[in-house]
C-alpha atoms as a PDB file:
ATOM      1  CA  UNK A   1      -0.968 -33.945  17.305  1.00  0.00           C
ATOM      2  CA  UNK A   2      -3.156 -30.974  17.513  1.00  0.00           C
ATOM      3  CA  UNK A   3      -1.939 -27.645  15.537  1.00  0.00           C
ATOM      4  CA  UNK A   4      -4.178 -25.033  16.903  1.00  0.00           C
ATOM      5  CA  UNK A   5      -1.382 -22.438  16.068  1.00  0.00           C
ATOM      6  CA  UNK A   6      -0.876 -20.679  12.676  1.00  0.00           C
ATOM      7  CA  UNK A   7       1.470 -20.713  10.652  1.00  0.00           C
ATOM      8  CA  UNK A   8       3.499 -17.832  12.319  1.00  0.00           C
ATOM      9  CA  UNK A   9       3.971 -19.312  15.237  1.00  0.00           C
ATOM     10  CA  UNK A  10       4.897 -22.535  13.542  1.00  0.00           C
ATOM     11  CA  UNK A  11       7.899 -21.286  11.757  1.00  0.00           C
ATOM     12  CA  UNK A  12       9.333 -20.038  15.300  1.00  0.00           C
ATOM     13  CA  UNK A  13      12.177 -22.025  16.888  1.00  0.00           C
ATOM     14  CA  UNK A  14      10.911 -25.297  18.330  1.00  0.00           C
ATOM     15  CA  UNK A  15      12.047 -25.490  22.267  1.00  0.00           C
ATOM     16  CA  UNK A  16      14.040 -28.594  23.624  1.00  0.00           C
ATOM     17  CA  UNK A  17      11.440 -29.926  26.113  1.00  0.00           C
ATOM     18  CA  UNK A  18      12.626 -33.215  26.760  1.00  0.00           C
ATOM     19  CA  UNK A  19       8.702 -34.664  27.050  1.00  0.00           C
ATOM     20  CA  UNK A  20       7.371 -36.910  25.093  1.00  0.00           C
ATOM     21  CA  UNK A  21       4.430 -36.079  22.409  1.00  0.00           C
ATOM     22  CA  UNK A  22       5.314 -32.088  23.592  1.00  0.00           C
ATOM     23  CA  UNK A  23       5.450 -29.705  20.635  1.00  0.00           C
ATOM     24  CA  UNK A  24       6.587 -26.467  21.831  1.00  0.00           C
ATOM     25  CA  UNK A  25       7.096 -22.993  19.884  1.00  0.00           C
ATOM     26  CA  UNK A  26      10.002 -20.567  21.173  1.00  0.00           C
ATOM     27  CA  UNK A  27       9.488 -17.008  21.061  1.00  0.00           C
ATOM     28  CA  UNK A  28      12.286 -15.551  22.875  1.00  0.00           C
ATOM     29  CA  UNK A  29      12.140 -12.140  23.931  1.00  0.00           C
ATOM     30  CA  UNK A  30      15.622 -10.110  26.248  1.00  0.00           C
ATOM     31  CA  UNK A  31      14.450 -10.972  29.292  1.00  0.00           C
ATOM     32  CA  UNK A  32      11.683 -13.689  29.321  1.00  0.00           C
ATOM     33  CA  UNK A  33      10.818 -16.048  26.817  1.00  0.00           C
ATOM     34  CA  UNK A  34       6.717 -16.772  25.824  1.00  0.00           C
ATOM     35  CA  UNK A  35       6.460 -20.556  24.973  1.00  0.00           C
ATOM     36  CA  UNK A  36       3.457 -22.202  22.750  1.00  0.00           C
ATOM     37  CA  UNK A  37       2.970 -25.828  23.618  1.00  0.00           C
ATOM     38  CA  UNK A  38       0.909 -28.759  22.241  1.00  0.00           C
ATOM     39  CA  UNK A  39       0.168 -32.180  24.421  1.00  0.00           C
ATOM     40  CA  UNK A  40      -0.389 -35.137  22.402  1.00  0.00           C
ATOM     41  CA  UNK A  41       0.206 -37.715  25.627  1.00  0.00           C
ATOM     42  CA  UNK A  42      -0.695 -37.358  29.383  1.00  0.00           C
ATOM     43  CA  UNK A  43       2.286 -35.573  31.102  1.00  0.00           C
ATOM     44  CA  UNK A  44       2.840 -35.980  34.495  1.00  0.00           C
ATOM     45  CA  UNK A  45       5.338 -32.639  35.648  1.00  0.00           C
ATOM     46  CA  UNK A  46       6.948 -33.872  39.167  1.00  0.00           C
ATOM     47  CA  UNK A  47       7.579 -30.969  41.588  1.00  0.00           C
ATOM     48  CA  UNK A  48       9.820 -27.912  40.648  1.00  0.00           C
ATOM     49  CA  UNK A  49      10.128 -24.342  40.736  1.00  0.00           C
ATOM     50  CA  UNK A  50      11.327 -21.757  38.714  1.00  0.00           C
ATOM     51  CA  UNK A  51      10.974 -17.736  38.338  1.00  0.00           C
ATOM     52  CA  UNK A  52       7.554 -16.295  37.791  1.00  0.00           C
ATOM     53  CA  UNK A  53       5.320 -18.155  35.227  1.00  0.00           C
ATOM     54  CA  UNK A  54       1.419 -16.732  33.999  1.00  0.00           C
ATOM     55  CA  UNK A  55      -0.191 -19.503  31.478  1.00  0.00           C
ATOM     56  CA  UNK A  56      -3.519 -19.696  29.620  1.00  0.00           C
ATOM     57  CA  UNK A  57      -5.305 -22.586  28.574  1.00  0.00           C
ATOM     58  CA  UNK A  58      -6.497 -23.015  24.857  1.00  0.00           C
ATOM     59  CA  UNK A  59      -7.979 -26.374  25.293  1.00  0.00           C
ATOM     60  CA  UNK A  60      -7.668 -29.212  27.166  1.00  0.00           C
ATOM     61  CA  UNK A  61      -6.968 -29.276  30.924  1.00  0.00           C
ATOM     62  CA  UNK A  62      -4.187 -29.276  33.644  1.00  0.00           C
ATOM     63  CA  UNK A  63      -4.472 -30.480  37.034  1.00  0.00           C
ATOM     64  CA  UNK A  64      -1.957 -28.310  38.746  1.00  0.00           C
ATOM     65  CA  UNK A  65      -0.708 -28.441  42.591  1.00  0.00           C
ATOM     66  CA  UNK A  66       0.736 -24.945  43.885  1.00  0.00           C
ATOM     67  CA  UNK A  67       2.072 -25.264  47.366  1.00  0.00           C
ATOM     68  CA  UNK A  68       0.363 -28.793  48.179  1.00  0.00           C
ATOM     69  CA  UNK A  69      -3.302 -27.269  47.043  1.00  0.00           C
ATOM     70  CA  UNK A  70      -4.682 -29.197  43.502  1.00  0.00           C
ATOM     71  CA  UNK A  71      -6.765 -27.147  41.129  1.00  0.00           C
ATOM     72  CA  UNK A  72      -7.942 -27.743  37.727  1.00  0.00           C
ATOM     73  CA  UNK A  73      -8.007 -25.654  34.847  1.00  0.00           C
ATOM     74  CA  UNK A  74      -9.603 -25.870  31.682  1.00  0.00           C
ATOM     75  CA  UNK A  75     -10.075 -24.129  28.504  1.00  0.00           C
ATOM     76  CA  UNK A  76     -10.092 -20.093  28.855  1.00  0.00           C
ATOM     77  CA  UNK A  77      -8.643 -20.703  32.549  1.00  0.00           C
ATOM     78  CA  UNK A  78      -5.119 -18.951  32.677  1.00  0.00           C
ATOM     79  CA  UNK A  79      -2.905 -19.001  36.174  1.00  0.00           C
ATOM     80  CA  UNK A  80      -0.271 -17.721  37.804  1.00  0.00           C
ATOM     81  CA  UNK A  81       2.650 -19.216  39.534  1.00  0.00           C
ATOM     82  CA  UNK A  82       5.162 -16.565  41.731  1.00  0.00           C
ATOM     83  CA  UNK A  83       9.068 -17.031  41.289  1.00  0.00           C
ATOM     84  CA  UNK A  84      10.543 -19.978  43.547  1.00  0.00           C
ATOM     85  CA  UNK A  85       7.018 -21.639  44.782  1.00  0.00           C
ATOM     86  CA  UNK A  86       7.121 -25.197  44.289  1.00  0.00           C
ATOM     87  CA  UNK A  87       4.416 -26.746  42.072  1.00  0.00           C
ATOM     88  CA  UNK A  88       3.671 -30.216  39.949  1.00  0.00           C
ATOM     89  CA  UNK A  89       1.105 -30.907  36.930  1.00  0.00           C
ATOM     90  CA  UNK A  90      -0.945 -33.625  35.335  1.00  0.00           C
ATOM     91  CA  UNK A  91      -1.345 -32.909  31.914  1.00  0.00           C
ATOM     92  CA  UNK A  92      -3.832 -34.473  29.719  1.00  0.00           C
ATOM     93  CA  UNK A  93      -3.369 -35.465  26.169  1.00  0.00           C
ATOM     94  CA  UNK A  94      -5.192 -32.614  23.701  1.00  0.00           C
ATOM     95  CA  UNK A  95      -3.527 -29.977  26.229  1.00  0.00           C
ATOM     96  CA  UNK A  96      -3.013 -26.410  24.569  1.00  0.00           C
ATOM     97  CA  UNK A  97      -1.626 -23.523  26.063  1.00  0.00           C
ATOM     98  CA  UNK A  98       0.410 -20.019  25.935  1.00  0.00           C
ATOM     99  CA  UNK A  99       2.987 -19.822  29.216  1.00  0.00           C
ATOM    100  CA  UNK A 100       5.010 -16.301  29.688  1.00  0.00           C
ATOM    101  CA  UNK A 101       7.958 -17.450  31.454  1.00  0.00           C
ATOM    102  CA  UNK A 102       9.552 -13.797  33.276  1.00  0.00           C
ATOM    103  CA  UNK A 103      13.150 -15.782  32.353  1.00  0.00           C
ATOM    104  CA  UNK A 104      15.457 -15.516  29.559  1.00  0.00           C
ATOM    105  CA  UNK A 105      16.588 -18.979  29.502  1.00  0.00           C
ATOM    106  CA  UNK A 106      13.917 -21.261  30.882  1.00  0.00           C
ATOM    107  CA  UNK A 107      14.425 -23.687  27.834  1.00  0.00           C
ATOM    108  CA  UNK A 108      16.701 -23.325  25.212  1.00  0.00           C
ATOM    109  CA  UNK A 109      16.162 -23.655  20.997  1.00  0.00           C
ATOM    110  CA  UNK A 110      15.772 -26.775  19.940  1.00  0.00           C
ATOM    111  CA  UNK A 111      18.914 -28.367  17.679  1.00  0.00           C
END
């Protein structure tokens, strides 16, 4: 697994996201949460929606489809994805990223 992150954002909560090889740190703020993740394995995200979502890349890439139009972004690429539009990913292995989420309870601490 790549650990691009230091140590402070290590020791945050871990997030429950039920993926396999996904590492994700929690920071959870009143009204939105801002989640760290780490890919180890290819992901592939099937089609959902969700409130508002802004995301940059660290490394690796992301194929992602907004609204039935495929676009991908790489390292120092960050996008943005409005509240309730439908959208899917391919994630590739080595995939590094910071996502705001504007929701409080997108995912919840992991136990």
């Amino acid at each position: 697994m790549i650990h691009i992150f230091p140590e402070p954002i290590q020791n945050l909560p871990e997030a429950d996201i039920p993926l396999k090889g996904v590492k994700a740190f929690l920071s959870q703020g009143k009204n939105h949460q801002i989640i760290f993740m780490e890919f180890q394995n290819d992901v592939s995200l099937p089609e959902h929606s969700h409130d508002s979502q802004w995301e940059v890349v660290l490394e690796g890439r992301v194929d992602l489809v907004v609204e039935g139009l495929k676009k991908r972004y790489n390292k120092g690429d960050m996008f943005f994805i409005p509240k309730d539009v439908k959208h899917s990913a391919k994630v590739f292995a080595g995939y590094c990223s910071i996502v705001y989420f504007n929701q409080k309870d997108r995912y919840k601490e992991k136990k």
